[in-house]
N, C-alpha and C. Protein backbone atom coordinates (compact mmCIF):
# COMPACT_ATOMS: atom_id res chain seq x y z
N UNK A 1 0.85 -1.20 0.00
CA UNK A 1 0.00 0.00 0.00
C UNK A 1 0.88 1.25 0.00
N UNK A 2 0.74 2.27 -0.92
CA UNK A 2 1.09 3.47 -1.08
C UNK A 2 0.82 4.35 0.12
N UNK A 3 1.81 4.70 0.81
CA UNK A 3 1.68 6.02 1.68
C UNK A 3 2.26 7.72 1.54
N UNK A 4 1.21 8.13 1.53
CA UNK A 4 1.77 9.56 1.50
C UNK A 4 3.28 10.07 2.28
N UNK A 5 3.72 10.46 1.86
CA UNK A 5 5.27 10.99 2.29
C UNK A 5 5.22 11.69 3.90
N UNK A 6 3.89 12.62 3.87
CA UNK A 6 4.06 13.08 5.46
C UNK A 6 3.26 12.31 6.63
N UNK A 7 2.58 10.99 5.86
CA UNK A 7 2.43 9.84 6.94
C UNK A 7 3.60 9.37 7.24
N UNK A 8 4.58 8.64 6.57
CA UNK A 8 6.04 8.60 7.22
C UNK A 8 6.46 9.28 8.38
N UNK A 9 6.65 10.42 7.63
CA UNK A 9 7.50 11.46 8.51
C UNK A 9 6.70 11.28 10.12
N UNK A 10 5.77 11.39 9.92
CA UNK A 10 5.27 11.77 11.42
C UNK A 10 4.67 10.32 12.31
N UNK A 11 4.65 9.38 11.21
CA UNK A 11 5.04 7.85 12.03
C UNK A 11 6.31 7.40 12.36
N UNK A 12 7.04 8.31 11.94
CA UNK A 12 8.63 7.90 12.06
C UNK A 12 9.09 8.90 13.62
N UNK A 13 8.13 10.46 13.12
CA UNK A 13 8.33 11.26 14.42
C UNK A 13 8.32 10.62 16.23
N UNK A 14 6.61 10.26 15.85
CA UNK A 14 5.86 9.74 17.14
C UNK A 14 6.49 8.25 17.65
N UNK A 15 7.18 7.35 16.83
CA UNK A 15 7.84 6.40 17.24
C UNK A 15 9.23 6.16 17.84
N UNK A 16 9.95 7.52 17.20
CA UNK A 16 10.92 7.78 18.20
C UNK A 16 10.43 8.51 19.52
N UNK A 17 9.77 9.38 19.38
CA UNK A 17 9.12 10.03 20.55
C UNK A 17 8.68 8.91 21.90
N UNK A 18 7.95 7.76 21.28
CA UNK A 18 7.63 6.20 22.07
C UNK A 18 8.82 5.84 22.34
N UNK A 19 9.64 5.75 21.79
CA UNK A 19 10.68 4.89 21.81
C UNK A 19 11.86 5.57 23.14
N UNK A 20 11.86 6.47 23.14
CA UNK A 20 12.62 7.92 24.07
C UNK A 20 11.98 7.25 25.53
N UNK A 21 10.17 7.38 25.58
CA UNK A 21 9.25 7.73 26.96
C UNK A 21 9.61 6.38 27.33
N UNK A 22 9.28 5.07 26.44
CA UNK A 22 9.43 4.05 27.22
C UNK A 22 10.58 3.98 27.87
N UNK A 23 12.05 4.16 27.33
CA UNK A 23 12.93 4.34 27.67
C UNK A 23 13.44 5.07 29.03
N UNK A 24 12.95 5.88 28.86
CA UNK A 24 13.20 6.96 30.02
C UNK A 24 12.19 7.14 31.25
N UNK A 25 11.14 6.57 30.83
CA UNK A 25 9.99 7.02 31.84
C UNK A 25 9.31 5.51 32.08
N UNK A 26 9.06 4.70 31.18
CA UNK A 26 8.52 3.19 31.84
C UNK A 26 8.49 2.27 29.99
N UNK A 27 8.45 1.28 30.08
CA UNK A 27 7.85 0.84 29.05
C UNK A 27 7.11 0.75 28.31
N UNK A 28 5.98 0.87 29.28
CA UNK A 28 4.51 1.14 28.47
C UNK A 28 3.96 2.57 28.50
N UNK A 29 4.47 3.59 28.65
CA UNK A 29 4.71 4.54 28.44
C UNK A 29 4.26 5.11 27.14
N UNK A 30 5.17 4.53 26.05
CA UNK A 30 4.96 4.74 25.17
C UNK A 30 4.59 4.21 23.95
N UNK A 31 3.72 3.56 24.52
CA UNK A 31 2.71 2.88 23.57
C UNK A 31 1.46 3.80 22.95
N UNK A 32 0.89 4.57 23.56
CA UNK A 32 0.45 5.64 22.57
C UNK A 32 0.74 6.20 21.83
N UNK A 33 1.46 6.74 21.67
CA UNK A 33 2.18 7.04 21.19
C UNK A 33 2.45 6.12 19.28
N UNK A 34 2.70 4.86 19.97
CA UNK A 34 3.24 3.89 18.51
C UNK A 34 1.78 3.68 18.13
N UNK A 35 0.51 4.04 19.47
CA UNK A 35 -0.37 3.51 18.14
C UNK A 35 -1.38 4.88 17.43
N UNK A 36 -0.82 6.18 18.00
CA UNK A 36 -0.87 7.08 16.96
C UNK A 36 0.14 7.38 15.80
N UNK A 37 1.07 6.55 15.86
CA UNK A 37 1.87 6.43 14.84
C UNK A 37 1.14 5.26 13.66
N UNK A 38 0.59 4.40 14.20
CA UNK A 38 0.17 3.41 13.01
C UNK A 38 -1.14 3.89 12.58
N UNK A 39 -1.58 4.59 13.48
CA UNK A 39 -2.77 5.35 12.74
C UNK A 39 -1.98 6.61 11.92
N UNK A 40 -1.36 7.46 12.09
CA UNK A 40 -0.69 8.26 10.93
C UNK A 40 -0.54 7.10 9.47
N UNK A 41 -0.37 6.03 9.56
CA UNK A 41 0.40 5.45 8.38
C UNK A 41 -1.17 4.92 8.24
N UNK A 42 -1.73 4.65 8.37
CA UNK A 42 -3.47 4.34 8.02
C UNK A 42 -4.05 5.45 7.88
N UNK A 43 -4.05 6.82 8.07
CA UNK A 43 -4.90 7.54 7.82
C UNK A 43 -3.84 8.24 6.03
N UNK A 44 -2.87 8.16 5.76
CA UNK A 44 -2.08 8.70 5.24
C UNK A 44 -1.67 7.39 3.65
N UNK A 45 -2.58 6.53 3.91
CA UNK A 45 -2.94 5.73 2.59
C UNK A 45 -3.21 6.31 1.56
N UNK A 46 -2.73 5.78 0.29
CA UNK A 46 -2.55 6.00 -1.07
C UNK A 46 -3.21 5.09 -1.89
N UNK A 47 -4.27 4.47 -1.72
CA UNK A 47 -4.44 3.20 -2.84
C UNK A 47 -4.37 3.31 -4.29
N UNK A 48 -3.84 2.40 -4.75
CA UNK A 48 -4.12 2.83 -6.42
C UNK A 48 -6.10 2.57 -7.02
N UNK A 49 -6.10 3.38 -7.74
CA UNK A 49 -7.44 3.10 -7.65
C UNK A 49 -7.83 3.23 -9.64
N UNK A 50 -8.94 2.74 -9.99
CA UNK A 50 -8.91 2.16 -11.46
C UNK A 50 -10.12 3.18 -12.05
N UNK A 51 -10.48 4.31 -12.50
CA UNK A 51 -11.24 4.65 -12.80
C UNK A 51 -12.85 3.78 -14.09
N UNK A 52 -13.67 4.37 -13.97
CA UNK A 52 -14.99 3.23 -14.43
C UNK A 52 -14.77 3.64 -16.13
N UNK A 53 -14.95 3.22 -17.16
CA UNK A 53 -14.78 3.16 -18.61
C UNK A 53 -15.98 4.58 -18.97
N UNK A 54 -15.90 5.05 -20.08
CA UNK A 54 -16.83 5.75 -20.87
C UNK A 54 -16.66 7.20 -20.52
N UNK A 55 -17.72 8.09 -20.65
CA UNK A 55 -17.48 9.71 -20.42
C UNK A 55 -18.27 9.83 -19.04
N UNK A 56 -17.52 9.81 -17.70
CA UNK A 56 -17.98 9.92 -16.57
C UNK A 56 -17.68 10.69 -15.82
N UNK A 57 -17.85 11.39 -15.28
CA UNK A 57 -17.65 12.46 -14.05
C UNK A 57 -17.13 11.46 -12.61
N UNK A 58 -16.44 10.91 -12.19
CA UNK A 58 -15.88 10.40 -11.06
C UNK A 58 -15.81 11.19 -9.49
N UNK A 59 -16.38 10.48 -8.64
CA UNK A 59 -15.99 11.29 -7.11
C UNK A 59 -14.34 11.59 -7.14
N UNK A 60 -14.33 13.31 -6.28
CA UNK A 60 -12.84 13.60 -6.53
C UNK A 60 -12.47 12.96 -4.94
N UNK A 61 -13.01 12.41 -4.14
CA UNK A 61 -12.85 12.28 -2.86
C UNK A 61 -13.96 10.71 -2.30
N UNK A 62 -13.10 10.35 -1.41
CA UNK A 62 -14.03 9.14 -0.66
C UNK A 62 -14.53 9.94 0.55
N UNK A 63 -15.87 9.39 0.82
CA UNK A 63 -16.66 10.24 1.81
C UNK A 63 -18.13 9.61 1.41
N UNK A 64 -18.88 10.96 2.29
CA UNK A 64 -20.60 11.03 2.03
C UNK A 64 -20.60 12.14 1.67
N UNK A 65 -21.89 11.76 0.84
CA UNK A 65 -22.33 13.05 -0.15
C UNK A 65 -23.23 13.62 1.08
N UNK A 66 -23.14 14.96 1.66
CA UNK A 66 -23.85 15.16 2.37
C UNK A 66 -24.48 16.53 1.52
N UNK A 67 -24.45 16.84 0.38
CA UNK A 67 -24.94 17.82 0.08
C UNK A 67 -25.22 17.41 -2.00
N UNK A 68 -26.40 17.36 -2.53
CA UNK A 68 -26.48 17.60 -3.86
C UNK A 68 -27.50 19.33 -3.95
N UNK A 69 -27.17 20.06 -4.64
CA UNK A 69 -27.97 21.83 -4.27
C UNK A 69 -27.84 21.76 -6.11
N UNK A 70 -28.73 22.49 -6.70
CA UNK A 70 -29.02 23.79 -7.58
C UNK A 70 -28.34 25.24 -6.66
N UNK A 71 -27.49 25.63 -7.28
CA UNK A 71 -27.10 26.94 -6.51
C UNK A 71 -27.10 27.56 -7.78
N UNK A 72 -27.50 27.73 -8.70
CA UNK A 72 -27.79 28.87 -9.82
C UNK A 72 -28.59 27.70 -10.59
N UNK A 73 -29.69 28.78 -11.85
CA UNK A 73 -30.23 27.93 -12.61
C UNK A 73 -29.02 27.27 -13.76
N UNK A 74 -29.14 25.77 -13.92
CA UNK A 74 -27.90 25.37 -14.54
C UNK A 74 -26.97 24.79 -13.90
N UNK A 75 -26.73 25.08 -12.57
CA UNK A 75 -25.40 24.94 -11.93
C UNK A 75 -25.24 23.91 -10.43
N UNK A 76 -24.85 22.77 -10.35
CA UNK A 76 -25.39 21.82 -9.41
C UNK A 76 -23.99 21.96 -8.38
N UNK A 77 -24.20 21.58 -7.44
CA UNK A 77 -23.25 21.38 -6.44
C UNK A 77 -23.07 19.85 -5.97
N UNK A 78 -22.43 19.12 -5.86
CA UNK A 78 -22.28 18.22 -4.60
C UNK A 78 -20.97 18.32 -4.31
N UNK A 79 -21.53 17.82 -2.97
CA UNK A 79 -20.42 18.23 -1.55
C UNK A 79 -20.30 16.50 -0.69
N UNK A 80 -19.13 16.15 -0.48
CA UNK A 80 -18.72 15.01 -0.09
C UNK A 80 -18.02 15.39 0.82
N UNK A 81 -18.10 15.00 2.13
CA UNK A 81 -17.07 14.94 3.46
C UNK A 81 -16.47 13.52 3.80
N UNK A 82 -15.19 14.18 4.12
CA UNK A 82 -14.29 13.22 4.49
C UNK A 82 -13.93 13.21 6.03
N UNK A 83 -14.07 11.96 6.57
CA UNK A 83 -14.04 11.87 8.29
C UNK A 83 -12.45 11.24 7.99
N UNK A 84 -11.96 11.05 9.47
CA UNK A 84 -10.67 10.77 9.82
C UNK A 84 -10.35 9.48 9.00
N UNK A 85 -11.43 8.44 9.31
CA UNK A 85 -11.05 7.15 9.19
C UNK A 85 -10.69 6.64 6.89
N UNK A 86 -11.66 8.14 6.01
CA UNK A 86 -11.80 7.84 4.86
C UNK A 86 -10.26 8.37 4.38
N UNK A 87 -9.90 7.53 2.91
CA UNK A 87 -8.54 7.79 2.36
C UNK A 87 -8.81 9.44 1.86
N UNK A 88 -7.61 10.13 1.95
CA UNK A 88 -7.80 11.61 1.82
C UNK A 88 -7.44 11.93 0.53
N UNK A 89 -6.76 11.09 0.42
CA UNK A 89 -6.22 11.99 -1.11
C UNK A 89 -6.91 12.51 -2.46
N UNK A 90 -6.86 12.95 -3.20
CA UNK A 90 -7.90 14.23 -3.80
C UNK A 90 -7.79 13.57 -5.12
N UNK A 91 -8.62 13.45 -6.40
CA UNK A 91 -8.83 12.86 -7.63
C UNK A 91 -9.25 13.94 -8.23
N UNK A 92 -9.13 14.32 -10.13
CA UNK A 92 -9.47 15.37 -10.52
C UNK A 92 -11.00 14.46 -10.87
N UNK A 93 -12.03 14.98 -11.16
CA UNK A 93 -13.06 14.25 -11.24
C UNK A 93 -13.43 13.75 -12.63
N UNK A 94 -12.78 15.43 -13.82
CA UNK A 94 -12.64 14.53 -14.94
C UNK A 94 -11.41 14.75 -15.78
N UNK A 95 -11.01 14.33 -17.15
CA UNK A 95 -10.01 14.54 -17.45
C UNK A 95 -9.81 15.47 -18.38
N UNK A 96 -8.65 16.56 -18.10
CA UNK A 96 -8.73 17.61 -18.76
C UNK A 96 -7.00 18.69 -18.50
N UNK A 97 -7.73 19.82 -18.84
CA UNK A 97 -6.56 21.18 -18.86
C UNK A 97 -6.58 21.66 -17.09
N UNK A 98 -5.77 21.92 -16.38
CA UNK A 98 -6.26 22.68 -14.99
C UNK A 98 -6.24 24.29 -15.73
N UNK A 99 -7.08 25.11 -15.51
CA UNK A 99 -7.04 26.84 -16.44
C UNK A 99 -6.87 27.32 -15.10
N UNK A 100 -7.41 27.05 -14.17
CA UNK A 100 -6.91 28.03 -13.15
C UNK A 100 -7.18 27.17 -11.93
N UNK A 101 -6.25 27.77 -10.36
CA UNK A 101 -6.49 27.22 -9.13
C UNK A 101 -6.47 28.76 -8.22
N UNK A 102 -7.11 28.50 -7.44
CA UNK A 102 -7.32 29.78 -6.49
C UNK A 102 -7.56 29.18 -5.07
N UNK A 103 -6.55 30.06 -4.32
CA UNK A 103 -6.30 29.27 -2.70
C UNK A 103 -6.90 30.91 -1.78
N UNK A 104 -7.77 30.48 -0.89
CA UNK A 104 -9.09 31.21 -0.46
C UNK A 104 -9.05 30.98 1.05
N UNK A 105 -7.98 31.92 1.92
CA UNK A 105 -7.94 31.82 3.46
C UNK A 105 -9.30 31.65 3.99
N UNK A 106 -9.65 31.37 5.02
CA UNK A 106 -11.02 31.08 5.48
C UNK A 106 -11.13 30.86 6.68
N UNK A 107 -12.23 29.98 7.69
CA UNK A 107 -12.93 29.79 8.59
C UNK A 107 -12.37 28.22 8.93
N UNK A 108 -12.41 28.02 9.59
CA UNK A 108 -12.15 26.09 9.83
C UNK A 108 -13.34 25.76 10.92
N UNK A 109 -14.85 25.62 9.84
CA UNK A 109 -16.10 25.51 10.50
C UNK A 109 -16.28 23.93 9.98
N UNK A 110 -16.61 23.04 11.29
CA UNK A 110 -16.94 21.41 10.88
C UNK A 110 -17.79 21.56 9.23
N UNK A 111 -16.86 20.54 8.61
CA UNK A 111 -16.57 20.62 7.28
C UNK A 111 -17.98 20.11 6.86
N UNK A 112 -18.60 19.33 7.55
CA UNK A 112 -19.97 18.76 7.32
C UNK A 112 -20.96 19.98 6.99
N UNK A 113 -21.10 21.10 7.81
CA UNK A 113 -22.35 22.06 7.59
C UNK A 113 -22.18 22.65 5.89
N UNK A 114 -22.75 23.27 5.89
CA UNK A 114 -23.20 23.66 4.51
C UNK A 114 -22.51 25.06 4.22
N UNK A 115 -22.73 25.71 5.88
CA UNK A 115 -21.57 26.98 5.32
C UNK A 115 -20.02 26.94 5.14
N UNK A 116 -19.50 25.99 5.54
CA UNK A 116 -18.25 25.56 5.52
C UNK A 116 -17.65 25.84 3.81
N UNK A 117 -18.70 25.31 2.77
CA UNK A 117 -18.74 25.67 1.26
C UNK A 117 -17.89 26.79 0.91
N UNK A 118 -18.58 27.85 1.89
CA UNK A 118 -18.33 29.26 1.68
C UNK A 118 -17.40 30.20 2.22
N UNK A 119 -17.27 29.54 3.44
CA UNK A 119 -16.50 30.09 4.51
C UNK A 119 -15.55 29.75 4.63
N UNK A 120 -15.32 28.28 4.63
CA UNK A 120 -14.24 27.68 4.97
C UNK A 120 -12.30 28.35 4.62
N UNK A 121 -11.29 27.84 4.71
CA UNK A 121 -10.31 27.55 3.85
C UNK A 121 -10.24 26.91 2.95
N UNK A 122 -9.98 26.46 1.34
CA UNK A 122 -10.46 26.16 0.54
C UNK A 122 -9.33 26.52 -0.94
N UNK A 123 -9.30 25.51 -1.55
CA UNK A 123 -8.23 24.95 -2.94
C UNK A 123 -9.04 25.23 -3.93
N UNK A 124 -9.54 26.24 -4.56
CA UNK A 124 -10.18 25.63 -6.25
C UNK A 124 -9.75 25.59 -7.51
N UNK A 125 -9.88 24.33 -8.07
CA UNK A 125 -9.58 23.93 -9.37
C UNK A 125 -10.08 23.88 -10.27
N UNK A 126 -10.23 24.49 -11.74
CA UNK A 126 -11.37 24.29 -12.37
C UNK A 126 -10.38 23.87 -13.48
N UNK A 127 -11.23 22.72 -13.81
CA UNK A 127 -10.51 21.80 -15.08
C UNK A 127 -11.55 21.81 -15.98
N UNK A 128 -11.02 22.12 -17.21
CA UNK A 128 -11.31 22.12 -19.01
C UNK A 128 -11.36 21.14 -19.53
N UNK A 129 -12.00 20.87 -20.70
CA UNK A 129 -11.54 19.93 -21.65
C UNK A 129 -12.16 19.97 -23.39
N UNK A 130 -12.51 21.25 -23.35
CA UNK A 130 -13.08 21.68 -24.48
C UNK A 130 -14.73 21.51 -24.77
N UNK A 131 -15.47 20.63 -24.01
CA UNK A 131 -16.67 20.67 -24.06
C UNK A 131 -17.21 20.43 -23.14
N UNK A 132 -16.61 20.80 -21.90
CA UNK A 132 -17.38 21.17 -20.51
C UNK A 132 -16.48 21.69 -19.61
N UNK A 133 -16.87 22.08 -18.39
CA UNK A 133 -16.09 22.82 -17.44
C UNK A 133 -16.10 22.27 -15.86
N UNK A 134 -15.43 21.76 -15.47
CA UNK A 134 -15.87 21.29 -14.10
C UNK A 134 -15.20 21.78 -12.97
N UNK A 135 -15.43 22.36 -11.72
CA UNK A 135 -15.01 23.23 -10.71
C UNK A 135 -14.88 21.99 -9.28
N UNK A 136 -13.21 21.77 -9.29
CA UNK A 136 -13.10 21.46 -7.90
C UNK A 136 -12.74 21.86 -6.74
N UNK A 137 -13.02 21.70 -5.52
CA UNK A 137 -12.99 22.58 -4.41
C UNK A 137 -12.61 21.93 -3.25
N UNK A 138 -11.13 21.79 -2.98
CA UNK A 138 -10.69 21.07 -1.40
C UNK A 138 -10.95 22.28 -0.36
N UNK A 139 -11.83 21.52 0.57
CA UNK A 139 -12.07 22.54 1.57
C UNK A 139 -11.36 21.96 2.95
N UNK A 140 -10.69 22.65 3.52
CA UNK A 140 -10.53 22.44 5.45
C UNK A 140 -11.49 22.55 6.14
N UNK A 141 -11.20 21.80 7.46
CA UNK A 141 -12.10 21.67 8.29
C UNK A 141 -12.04 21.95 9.24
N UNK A 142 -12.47 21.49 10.39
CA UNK A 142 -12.23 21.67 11.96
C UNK A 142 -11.31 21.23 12.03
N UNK A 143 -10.84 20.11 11.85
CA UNK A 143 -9.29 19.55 12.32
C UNK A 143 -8.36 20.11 10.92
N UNK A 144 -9.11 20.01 10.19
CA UNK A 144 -7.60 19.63 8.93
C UNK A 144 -7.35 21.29 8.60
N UNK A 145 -5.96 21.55 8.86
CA UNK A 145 -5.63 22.96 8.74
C UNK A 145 -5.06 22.59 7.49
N UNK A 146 -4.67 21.97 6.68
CA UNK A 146 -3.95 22.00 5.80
C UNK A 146 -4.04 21.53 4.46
N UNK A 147 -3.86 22.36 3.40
CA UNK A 147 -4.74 22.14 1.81
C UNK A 147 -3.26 21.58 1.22
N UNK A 148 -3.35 20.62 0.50
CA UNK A 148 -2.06 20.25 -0.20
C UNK A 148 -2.44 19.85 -1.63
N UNK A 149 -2.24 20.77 -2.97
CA UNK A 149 -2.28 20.27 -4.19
C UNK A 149 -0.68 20.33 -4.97
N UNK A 150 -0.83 18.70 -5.81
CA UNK A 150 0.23 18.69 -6.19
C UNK A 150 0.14 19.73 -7.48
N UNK A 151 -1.02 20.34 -8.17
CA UNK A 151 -0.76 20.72 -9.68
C UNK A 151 -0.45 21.52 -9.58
N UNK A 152 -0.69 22.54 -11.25
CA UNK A 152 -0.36 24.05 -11.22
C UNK A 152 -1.48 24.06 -12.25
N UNK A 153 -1.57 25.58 -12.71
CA UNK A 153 -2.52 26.37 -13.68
C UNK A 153 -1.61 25.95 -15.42
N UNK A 154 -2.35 25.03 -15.96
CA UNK A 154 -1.61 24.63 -17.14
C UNK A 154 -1.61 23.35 -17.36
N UNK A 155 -1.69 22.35 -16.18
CA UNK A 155 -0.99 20.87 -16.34
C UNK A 155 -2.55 19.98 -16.60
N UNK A 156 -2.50 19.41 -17.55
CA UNK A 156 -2.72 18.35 -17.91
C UNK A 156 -3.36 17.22 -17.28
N UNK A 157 -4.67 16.58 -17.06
CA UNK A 157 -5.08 15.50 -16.13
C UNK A 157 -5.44 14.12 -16.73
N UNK A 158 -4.99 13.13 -16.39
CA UNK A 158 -5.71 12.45 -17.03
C UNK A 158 -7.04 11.35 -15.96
N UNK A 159 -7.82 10.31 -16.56
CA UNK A 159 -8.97 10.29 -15.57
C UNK A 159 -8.00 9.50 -14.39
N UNK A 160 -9.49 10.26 -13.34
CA UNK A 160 -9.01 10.30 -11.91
C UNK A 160 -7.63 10.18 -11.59
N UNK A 161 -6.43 11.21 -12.16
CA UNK A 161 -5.28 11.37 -11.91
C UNK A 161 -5.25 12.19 -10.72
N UNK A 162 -4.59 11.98 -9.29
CA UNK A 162 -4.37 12.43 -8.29
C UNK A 162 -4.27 13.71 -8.29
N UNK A 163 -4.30 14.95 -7.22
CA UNK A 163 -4.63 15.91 -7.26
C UNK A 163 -4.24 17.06 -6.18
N UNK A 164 -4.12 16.26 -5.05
CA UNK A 164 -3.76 16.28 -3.68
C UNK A 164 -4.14 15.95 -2.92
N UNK A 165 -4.26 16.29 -1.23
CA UNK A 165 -4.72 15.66 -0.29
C UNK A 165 -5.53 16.91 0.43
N UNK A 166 -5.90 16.54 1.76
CA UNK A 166 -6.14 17.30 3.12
C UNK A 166 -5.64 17.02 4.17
N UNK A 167 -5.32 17.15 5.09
CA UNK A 167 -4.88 16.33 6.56
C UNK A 167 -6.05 16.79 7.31
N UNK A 168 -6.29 15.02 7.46
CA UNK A 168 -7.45 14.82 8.88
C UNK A 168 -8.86 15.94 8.90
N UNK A 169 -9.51 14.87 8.58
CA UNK A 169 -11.07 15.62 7.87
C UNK A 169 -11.42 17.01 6.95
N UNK A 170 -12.48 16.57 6.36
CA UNK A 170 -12.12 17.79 5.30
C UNK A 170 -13.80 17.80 4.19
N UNK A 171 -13.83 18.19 3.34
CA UNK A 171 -14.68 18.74 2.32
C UNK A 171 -14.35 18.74 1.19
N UNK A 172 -14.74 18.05 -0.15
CA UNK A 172 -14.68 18.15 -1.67
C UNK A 172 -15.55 18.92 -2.03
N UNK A 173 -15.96 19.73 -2.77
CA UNK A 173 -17.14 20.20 -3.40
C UNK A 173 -16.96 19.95 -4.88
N UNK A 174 -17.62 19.78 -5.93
CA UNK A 174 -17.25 19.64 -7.42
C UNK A 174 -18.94 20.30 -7.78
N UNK A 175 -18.13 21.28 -8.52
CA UNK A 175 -19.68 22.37 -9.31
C UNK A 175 -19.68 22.10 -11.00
N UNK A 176 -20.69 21.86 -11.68
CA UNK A 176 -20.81 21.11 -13.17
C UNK A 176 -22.34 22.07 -13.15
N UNK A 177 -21.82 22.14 -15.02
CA UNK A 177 -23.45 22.33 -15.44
C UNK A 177 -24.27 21.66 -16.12
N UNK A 178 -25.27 22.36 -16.43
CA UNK A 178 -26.17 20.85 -17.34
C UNK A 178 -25.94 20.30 -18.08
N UNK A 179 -24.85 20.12 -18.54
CA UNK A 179 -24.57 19.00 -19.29
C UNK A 179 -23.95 17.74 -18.78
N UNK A 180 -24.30 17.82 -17.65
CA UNK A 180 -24.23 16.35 -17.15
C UNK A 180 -25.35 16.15 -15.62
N UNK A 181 -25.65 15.30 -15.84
CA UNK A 181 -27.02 14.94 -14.93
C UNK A 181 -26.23 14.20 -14.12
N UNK A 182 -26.61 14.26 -12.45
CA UNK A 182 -26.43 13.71 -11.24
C UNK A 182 -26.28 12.62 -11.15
N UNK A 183 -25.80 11.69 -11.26
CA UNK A 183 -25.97 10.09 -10.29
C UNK A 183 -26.37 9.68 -9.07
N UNK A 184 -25.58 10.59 -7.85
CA UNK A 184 -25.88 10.03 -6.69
C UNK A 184 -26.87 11.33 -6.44
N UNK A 185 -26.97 10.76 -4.58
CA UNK A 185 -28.02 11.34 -3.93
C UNK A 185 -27.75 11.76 -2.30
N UNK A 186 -27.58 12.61 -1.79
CA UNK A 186 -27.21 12.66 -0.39
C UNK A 186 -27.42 11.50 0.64
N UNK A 187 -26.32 11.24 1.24
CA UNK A 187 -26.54 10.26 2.11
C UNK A 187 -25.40 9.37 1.28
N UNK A 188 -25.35 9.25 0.04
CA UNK A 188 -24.45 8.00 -0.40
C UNK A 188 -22.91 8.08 -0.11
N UNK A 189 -22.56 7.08 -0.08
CA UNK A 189 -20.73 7.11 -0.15
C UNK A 189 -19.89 6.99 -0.96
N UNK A 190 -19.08 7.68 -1.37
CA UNK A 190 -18.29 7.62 -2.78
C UNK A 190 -16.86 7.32 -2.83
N UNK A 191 -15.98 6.60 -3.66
CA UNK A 191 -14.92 6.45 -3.31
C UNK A 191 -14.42 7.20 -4.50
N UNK A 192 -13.30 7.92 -4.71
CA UNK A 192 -12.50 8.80 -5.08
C UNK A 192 -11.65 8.09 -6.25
N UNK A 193 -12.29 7.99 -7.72
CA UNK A 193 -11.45 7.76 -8.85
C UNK A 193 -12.65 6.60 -9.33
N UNK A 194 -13.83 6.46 -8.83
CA UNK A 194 -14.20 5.17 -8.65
C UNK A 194 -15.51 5.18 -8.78
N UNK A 195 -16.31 5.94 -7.92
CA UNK A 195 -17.80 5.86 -7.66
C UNK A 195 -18.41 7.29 -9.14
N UNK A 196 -19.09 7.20 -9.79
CA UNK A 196 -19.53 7.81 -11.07
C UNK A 196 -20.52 8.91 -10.52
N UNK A 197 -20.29 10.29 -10.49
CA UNK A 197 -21.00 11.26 -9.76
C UNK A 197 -22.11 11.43 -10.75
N UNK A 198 -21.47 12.05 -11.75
CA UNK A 198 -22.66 12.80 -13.03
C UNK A 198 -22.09 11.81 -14.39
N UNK A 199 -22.84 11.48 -14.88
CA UNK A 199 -22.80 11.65 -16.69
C UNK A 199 -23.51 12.54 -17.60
N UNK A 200 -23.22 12.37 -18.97
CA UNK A 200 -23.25 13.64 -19.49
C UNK A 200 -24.63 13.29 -20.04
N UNK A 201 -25.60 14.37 -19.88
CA UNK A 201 -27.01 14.12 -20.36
C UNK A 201 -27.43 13.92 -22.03
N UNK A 202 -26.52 13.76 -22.62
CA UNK A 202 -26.88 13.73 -24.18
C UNK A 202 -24.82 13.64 -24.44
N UNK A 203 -25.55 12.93 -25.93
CA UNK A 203 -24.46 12.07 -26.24
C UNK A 203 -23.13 13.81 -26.89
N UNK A 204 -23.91 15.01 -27.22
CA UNK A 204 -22.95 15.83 -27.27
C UNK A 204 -22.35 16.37 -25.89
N UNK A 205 -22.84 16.04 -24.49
CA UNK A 205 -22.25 16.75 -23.32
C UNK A 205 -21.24 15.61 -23.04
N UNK A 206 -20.62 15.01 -24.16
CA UNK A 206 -19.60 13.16 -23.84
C UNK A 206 -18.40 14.16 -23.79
N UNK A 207 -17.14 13.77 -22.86
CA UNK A 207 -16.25 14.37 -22.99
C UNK A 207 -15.48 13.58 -23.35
């Protein structure tokens, strides 16, 4: 299993840190220690993951959809949260140009509510591909102070090609217009490169 680089680091941190207390202070000491370290290397998973065949819109994130909205006529929202225990790392949803990213200081309001959308801290990506436009959005949360994208404004995606992460709970949002109709439904769970959000409502909205 693939691990993110700063799960290491900080399973490598907290285990010397264990390794010091037992030492110095008792044995079992520092056993918390090692087993917030093996949770760093479990929460900090990478799986490879296989995207579904045809012209699909893919979850950019594993989570629950806790939000599908109309927020303009035309313009749909869903919103997927990610708890501690789901893999974090970020998927572009479809494949395309990145034209622009915009990083948006903010609020770190539990990523679940609805204003969090707006308020929050927050990554957006909006990826091209000549016959549609799709807007992604890593948001922070209560715990997760920290937005990490690997791209830039220019580069190239291909499907569900990685994107970045969050640390420790967090918020996807992905905004599309009508040319692609919904799949899921609030309440469902989606896995990231994998689960099919929208397809395109007519065979010209195919990307």
């Amino acid at each position: 299993m693939r691990i993110i680089p700063d799960g290491i680091y900080y399973a490598c941190g907290l285990t010397l840190v264990g390794i010091a207390i037992s030492y110095f202070v008792h044995p079992w000491a520092g056993v918390p220690f090692y087993v917030v370290s093996a949770f760093c290397l479990y929460f900090f998973r990478d799986p490879e993951r296989t995207p579904p065949p045809g012209d699909v819109m893919v979850a950019p994130a594993d989570g629950k959809v806790v939000a599908v909205k109309e927020i303009a006529p035309g313009e749909t929202r869903v919103s997927i949260f990610l708890n501690i225990f789901n893999v974090h790392v970020n998927r572009t949803p479809i494949p395309g140009k990145i034209t622009g990213i915009t990083y948006q200081k903010g609020k770190f309001l539990v990523a679940s509510h609805e204003a969090a959308s707006l308020e929050n801290e927050q990554n957006t990506l909006v990826v091209e591909n000549g016959t549609t436009r799709v807007v992604c959005r890593q948001i922070a949360g209560l715990i997760a102070r920290r937005i990490v994208c690997y791209k830039n404004a220019g580069d190239s995606l291909a499907p569900a090609e990685r994107i970045g992460y969050i640390k420790f709970g967090s918020r996807v949002d992905v905004l599309y217009g009508p040319e692609w109709q919904t799949k899921v439904k609030r309440g469902d769970r989606v896995a990231a490169g994998i689960s099919v959000l929208a397809e395109p409502t007519t065979p010209q909205g195919k990307i």
